[in-house]
N, C-alpha and C. Protein backbone atom coordinates (compact mmCIF):
# COMPACT_ATOMS: atom_id res chain seq x y z
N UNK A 1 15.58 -7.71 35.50
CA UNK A 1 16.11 -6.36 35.70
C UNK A 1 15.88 -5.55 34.41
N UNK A 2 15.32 -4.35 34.29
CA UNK A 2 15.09 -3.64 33.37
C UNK A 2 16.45 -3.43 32.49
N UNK A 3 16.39 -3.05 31.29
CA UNK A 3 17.43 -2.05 30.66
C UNK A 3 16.69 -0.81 30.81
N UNK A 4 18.03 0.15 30.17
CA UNK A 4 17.64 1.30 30.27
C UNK A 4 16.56 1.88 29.36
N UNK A 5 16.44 1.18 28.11
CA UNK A 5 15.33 1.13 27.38
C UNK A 5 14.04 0.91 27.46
N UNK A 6 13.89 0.24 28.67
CA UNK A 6 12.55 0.15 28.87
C UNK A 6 11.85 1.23 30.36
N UNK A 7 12.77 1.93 30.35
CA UNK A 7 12.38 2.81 31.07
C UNK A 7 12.11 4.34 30.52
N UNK A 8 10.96 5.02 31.28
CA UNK A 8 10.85 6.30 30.71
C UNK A 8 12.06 7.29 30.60
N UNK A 9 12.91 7.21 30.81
CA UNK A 9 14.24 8.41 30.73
C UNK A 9 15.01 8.05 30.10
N UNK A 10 15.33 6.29 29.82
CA UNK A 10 15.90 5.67 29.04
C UNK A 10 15.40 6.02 27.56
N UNK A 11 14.15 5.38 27.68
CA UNK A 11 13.86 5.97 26.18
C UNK A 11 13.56 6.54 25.23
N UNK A 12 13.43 8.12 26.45
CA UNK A 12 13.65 9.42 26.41
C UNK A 12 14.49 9.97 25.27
N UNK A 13 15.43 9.01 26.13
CA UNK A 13 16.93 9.66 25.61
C UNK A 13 17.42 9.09 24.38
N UNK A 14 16.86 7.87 24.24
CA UNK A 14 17.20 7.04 22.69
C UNK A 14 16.07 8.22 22.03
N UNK A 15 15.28 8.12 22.05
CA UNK A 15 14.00 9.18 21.16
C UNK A 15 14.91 10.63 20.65
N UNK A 16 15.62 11.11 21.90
CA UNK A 16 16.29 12.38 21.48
C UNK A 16 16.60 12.45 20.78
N UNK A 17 17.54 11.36 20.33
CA UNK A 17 19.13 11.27 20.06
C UNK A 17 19.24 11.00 18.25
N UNK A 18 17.29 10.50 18.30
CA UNK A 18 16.73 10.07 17.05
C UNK A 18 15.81 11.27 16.12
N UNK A 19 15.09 11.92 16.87
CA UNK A 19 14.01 12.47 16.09
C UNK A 19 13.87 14.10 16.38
N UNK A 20 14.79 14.64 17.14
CA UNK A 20 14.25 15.93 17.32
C UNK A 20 14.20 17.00 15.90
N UNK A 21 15.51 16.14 15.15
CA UNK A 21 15.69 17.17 13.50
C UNK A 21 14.32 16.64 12.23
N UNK A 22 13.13 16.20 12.68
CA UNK A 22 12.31 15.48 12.48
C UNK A 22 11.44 16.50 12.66
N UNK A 23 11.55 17.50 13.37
CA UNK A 23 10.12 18.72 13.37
C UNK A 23 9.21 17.85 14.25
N UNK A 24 7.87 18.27 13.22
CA UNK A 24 7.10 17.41 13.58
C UNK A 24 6.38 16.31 14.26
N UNK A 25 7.47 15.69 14.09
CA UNK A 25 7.46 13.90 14.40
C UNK A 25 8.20 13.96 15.54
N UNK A 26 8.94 14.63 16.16
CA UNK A 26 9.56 14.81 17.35
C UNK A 26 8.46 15.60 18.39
N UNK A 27 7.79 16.36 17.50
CA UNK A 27 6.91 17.26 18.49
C UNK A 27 5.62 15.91 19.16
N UNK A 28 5.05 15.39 17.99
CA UNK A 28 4.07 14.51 18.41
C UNK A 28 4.44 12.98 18.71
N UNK A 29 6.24 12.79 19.24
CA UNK A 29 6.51 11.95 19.80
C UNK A 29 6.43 12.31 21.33
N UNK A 30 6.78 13.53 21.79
CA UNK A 30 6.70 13.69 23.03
C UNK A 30 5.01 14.06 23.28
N UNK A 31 4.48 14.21 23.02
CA UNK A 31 3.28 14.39 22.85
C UNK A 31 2.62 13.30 23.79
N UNK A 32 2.66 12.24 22.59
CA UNK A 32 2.26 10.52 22.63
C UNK A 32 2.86 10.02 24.25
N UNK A 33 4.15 10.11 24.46
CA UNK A 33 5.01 9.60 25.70
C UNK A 33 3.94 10.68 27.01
N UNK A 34 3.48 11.48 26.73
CA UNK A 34 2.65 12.53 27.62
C UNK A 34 1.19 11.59 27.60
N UNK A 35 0.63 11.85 26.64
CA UNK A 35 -0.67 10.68 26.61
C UNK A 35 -0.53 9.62 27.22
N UNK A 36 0.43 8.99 26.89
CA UNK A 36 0.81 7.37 27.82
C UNK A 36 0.97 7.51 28.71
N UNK A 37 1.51 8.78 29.67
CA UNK A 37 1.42 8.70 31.26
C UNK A 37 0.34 8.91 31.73
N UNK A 38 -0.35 9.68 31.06
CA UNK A 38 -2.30 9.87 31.32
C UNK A 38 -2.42 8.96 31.37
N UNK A 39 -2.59 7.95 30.28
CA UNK A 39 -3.24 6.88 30.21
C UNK A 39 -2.87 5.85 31.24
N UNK A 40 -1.71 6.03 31.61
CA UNK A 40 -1.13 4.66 32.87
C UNK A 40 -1.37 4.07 33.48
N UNK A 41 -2.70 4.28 34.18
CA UNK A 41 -3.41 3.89 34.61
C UNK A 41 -4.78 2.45 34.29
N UNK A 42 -4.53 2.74 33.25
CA UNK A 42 -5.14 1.88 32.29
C UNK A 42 -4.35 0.20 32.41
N UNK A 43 -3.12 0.50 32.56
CA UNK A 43 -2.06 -1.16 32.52
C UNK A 43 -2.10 -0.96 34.36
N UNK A 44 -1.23 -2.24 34.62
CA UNK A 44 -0.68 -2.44 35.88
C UNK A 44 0.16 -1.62 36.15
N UNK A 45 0.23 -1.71 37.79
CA UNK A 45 1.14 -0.45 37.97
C UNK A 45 3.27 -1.24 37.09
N UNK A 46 3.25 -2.54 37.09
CA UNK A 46 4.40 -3.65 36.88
C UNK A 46 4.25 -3.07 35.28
N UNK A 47 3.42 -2.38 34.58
CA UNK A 47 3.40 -2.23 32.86
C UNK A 47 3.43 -0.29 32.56
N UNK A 48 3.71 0.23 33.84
CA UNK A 48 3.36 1.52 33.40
C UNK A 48 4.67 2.19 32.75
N UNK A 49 5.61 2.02 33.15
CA UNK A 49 7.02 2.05 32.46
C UNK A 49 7.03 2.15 31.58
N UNK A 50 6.22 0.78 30.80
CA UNK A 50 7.02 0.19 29.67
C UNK A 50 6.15 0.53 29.19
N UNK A 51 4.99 0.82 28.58
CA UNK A 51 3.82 1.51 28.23
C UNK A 51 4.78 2.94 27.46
N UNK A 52 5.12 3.74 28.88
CA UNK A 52 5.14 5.41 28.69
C UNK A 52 6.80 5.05 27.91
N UNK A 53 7.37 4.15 27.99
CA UNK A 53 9.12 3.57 26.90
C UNK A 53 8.08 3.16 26.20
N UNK A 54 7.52 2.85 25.49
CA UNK A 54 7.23 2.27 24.33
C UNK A 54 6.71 3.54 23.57
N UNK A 55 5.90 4.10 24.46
CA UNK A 55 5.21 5.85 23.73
C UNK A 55 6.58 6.51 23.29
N UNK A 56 7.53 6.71 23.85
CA UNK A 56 8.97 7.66 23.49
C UNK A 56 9.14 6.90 21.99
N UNK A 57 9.54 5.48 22.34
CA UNK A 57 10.09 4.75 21.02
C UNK A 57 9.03 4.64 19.82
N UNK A 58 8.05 4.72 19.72
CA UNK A 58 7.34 3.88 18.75
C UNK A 58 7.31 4.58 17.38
N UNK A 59 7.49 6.05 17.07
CA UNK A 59 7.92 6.35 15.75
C UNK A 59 9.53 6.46 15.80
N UNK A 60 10.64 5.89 16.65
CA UNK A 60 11.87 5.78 15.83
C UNK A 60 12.50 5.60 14.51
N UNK A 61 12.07 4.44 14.52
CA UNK A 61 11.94 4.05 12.36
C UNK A 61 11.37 4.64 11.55
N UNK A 62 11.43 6.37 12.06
CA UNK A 62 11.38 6.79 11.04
C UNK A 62 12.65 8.09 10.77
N UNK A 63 13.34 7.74 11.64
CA UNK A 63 15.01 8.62 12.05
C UNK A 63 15.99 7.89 10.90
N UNK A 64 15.85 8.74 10.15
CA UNK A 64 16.73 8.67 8.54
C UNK A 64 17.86 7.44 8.70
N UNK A 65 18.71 7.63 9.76
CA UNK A 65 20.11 6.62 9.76
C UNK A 65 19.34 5.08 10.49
N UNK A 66 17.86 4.87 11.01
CA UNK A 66 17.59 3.83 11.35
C UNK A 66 16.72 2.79 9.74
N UNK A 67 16.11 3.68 9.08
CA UNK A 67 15.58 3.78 7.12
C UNK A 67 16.41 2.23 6.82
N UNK A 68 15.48 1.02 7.05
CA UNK A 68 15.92 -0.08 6.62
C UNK A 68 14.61 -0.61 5.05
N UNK A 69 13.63 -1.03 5.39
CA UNK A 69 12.42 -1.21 4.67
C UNK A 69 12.00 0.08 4.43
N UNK A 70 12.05 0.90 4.93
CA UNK A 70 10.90 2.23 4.53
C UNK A 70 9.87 1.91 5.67
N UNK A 71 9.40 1.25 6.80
CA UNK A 71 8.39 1.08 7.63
C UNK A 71 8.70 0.77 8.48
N UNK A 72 8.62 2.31 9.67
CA UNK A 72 8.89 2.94 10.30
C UNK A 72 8.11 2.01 11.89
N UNK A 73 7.14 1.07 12.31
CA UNK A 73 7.56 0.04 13.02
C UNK A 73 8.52 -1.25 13.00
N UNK A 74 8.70 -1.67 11.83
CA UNK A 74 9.86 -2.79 11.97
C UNK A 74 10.97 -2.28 11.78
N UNK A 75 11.41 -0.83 11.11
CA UNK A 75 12.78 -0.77 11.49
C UNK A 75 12.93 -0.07 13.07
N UNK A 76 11.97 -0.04 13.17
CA UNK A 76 12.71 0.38 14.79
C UNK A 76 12.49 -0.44 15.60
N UNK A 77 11.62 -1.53 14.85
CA UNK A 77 11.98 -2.70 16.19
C UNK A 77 13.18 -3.57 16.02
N UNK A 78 13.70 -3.54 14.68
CA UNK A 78 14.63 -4.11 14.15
C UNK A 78 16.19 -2.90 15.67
N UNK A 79 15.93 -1.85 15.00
CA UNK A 79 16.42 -1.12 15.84
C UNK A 79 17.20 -1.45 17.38
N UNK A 80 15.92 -1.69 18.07
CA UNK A 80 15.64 -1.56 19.50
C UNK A 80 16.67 -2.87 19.86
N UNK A 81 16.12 -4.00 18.61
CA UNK A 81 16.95 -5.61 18.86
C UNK A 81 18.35 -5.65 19.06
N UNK A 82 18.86 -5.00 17.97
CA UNK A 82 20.08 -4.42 17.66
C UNK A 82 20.46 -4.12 19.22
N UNK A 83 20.30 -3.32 19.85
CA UNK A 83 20.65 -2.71 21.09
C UNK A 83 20.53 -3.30 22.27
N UNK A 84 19.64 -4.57 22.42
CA UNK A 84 19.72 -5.50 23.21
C UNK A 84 18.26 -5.09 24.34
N UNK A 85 17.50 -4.43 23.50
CA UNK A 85 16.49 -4.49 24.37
C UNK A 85 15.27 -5.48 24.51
N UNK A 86 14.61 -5.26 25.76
CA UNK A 86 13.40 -6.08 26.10
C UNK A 86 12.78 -6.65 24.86
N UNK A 87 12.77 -7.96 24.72
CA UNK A 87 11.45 -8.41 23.79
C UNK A 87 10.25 -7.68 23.67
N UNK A 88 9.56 -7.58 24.79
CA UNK A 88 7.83 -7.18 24.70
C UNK A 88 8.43 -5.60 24.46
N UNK A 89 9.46 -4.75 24.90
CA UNK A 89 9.46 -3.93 24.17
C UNK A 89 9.54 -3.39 22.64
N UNK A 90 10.50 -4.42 22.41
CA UNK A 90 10.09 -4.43 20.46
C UNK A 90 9.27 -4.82 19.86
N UNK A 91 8.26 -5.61 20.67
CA UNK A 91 7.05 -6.45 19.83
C UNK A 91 5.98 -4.78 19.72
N UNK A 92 5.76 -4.19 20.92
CA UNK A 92 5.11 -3.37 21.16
C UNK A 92 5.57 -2.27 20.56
N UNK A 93 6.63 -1.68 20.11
CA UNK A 93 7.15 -0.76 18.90
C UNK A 93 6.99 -1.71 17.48
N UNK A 94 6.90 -2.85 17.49
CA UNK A 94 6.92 -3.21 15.97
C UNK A 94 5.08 -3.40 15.65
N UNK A 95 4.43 -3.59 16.69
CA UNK A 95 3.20 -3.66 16.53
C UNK A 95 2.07 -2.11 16.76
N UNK A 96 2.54 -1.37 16.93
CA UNK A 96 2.15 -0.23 17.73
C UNK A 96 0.91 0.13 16.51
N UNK A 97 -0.63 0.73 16.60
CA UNK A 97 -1.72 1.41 16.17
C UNK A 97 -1.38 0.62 14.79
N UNK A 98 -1.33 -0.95 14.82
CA UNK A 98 -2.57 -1.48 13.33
C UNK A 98 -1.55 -1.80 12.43
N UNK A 99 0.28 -1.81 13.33
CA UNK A 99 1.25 -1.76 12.01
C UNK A 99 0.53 -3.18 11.24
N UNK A 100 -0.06 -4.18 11.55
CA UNK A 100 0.24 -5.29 10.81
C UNK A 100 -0.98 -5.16 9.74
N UNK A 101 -1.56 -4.18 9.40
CA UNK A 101 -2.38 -3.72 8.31
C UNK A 101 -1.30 -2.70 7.48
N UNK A 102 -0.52 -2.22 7.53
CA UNK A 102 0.68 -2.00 6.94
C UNK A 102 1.37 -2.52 6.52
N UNK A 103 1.95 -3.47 6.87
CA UNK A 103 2.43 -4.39 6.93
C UNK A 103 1.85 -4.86 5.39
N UNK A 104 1.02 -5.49 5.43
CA UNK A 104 -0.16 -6.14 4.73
C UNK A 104 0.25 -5.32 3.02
N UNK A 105 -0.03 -4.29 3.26
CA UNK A 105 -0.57 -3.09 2.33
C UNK A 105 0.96 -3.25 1.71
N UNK A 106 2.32 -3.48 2.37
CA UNK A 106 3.75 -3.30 1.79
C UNK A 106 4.51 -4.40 1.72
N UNK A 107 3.82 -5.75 1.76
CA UNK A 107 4.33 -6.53 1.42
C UNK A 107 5.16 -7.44 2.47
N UNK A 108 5.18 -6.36 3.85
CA UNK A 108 5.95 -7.05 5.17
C UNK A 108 5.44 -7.75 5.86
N UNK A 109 4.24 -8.26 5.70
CA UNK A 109 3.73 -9.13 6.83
C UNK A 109 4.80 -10.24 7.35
N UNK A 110 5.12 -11.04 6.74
CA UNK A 110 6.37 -12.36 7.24
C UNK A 110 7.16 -11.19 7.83
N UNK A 111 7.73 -10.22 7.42
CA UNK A 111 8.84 -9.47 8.26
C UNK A 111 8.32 -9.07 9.81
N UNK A 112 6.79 -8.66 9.94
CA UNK A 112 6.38 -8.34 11.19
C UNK A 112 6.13 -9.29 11.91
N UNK A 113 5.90 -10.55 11.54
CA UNK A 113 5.74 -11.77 12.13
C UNK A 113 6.63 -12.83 12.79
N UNK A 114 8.23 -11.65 12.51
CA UNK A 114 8.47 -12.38 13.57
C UNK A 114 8.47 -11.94 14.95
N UNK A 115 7.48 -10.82 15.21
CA UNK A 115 7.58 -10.24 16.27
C UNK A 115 6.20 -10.47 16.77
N UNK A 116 6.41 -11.33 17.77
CA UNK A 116 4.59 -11.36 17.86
C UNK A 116 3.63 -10.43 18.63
N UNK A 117 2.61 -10.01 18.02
CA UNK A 117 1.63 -9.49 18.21
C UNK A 117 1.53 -9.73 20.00
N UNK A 118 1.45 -8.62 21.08
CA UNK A 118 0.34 -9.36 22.30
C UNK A 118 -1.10 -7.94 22.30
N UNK A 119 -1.50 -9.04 22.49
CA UNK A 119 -2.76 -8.15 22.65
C UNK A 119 -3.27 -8.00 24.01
N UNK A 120 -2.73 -6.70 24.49
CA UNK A 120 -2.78 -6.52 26.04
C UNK A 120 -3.63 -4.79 26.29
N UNK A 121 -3.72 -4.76 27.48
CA UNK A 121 -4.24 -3.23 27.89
C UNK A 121 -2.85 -2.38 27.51
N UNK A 122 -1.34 -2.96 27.49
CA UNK A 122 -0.28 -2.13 27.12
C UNK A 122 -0.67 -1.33 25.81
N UNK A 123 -0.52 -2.78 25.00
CA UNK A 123 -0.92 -2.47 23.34
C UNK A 123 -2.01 -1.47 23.11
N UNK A 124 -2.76 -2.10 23.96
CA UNK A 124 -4.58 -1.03 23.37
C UNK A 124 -3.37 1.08 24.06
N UNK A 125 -3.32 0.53 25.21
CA UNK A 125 -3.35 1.91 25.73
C UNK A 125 -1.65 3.13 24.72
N UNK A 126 -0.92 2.19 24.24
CA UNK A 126 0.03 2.72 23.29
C UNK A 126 -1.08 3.39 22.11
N UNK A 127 -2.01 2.35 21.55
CA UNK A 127 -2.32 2.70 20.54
C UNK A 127 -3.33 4.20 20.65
N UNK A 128 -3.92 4.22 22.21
CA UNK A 128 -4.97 4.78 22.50
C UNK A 128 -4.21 6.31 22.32
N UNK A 129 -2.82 6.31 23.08
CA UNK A 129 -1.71 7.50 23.29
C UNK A 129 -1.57 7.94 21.58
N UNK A 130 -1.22 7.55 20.50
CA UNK A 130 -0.71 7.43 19.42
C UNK A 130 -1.71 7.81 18.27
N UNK A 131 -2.88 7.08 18.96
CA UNK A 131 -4.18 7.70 17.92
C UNK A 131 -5.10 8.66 18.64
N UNK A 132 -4.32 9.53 19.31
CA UNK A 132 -5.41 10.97 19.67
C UNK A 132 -4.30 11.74 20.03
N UNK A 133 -3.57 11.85 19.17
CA UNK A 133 -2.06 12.93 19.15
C UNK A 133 -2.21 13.06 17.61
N UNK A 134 -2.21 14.15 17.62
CA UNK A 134 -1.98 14.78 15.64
C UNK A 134 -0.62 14.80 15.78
N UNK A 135 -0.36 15.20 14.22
CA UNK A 135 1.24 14.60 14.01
C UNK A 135 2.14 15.70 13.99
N UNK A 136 1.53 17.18 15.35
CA UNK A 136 2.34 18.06 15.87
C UNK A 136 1.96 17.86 17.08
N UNK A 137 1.58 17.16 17.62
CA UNK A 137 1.47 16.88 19.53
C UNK A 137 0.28 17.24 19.88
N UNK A 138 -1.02 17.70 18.58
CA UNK A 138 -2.36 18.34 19.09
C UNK A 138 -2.60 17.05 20.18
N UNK A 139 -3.53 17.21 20.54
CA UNK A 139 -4.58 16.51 21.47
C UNK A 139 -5.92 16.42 20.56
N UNK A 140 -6.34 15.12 19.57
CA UNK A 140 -7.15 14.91 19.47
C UNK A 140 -8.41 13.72 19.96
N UNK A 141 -9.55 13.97 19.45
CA UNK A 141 -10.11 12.43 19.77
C UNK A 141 -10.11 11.66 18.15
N UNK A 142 -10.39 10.32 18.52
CA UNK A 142 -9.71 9.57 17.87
C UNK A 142 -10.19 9.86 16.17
N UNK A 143 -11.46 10.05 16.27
CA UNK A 143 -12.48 10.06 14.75
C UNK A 143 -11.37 11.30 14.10
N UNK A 144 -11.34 12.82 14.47
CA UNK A 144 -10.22 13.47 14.33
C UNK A 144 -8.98 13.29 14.05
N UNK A 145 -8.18 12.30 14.62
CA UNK A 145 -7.07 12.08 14.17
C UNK A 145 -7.16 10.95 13.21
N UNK A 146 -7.94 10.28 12.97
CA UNK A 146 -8.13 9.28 11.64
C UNK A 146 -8.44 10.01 10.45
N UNK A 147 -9.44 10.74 10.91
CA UNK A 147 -9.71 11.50 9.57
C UNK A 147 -8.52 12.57 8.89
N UNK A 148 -7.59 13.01 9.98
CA UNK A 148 -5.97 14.00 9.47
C UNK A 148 -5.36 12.75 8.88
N UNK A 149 -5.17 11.65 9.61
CA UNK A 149 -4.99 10.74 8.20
C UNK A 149 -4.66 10.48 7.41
N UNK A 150 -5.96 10.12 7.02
CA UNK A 150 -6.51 10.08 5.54
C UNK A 150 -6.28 11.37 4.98
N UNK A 151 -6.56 12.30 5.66
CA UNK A 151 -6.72 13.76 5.00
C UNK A 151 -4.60 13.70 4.39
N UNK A 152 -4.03 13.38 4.93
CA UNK A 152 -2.53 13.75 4.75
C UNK A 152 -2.19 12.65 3.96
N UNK A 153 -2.75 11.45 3.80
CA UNK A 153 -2.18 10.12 3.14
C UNK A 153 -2.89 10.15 2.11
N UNK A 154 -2.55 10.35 0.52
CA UNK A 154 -3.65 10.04 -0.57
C UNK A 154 -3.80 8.84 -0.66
N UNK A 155 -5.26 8.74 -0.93
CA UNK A 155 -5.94 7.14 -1.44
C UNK A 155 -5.61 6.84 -2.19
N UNK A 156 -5.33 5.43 -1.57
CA UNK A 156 -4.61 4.55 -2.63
C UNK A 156 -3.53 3.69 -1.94
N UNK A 157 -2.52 5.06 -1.29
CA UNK A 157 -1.69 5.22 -0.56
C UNK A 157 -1.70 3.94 0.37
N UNK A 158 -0.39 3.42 0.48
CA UNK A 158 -0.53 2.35 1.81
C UNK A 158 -0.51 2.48 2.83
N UNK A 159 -0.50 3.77 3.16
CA UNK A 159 -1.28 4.39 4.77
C UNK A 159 -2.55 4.28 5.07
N UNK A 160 -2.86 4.95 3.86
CA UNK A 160 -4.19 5.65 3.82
C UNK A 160 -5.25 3.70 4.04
N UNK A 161 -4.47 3.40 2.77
CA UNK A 161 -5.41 2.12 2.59
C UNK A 161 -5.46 1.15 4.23
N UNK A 162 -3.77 1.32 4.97
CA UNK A 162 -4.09 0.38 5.71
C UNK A 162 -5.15 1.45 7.23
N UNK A 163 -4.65 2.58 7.23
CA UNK A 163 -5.47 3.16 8.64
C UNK A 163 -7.20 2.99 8.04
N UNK A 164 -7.75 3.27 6.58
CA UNK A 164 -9.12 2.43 6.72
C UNK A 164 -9.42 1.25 6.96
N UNK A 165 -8.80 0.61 6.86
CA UNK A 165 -8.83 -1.24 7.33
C UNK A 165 -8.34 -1.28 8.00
N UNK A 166 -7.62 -0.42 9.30
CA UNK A 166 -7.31 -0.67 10.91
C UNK A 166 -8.30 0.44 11.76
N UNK A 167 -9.27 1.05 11.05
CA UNK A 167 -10.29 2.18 11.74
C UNK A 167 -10.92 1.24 13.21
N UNK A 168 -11.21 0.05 12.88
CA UNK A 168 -12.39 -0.87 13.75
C UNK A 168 -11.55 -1.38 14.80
N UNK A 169 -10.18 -1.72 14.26
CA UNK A 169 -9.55 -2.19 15.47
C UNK A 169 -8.95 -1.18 16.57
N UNK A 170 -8.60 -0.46 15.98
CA UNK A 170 -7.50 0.84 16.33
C UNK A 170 -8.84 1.73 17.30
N UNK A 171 -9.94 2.03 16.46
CA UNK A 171 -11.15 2.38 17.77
C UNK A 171 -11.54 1.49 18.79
N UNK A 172 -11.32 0.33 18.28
CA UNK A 172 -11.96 -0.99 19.89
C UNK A 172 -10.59 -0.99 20.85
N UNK A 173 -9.61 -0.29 20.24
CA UNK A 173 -8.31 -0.35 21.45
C UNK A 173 -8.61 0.79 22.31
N UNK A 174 -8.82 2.06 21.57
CA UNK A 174 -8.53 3.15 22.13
C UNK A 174 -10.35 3.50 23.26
N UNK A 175 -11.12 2.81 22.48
CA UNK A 175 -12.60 2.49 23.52
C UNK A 175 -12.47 1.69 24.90
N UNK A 176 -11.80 0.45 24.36
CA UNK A 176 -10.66 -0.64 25.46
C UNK A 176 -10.01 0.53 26.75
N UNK A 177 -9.26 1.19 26.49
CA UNK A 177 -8.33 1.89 27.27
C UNK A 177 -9.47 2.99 27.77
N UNK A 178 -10.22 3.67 27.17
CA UNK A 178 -11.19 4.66 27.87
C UNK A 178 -11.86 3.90 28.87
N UNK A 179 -12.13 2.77 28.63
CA UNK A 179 -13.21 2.36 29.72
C UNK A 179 -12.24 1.93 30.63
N UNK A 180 -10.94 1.46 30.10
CA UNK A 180 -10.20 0.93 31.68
C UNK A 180 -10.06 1.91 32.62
N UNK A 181 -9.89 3.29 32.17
CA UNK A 181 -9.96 4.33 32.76
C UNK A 181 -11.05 5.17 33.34
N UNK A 182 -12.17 4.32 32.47
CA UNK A 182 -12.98 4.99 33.70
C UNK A 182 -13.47 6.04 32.76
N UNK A 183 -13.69 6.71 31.35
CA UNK A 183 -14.01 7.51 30.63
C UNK A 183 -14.91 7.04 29.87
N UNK A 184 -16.34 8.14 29.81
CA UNK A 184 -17.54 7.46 28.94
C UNK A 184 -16.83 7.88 27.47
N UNK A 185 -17.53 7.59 26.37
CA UNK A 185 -17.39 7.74 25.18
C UNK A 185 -18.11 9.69 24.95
């Protein structure tokens, strides 16, 4: 039986309740949860839910009163746990577009590990929603929103450093999800 968290209105409403004084990051959270219903098609019809709940949730950790590590997938999967939600839903907010090259870059890898990685059409198609949304709700394609980036993260930076060393994966997800859908390059 679902929680309410793993449903789109459910985690709607946790997203609200988190990020709207966030500007920005509220704008290109609903954004992302919009991309993921496009994309829905891409998972089973049994994964489309939790796909378009995982798009609402996946920048939570970065809602000031959730600010555990400073990294904004494990505290909100840390988050989500707290509240008693779905496993594969927190793995999929703690893993969401390449966190574990972040991870890497800040020293959290053992912290992300205990959430394991799945590598599914969910995952690819979150990441696909997440990396062609600029970080006001534009609609980009993906080379575009990698390159705002970098362009916003200085080198060096453990953003910056980990989205160039997640470019190859983070494009074979979001290529993954175009073709499930049926979209040439």
């Amino acid at each position: 039986m679902p929680s309410a968290l793993d449903t789109p209105r459910g985690a709607a409403e946790l997203a609200e309740s988190l990020l709207p004084q966030l500007g920005n990051r509220w704008l290109h959270t609903q954004a992302v949860a919009a991309r993921a219903r496009e994309a829905s098609a891409a998972v089973s019809d049994a994964d489309r839910d939790l796909l378009v709940a995982a798009a609402w949730l996946h920048d939570i950790g970065y809602a000031p009163e959730l600010r555990e590590t400073g990294f904004h997938p494990l505290d909100g999967a840390r988050h989500l746990e707290t509240l008693g939600a779905p496993a594969r839903l927190v793995r999929l907010v703690a893993h969401h577009s390449g966190a574990v090259y972040e991870a890497e870059q800040r020293g959290l890898s053992a912290e992300l590990a205990a959430y394991e990685r799945e590598d599914s059409p969910v995952l690819d198609a979150l990441i696909f929603a997440d990396m062609t949304t600029g970080p006001a709700g534009q609609s980009f394609d993906f080379d575009t929103r990698i390159d705002e980036i970098l362009v916003r993260y200085e080198p060096g930076s453990e953003v910056h450093n980990a989205i160039s060393k997640a470019r190859p994966y983070l494009g074979a997800a979001v290529e993954r999800t175009r073709g499930r859908l049926g979209v040439s390059s």
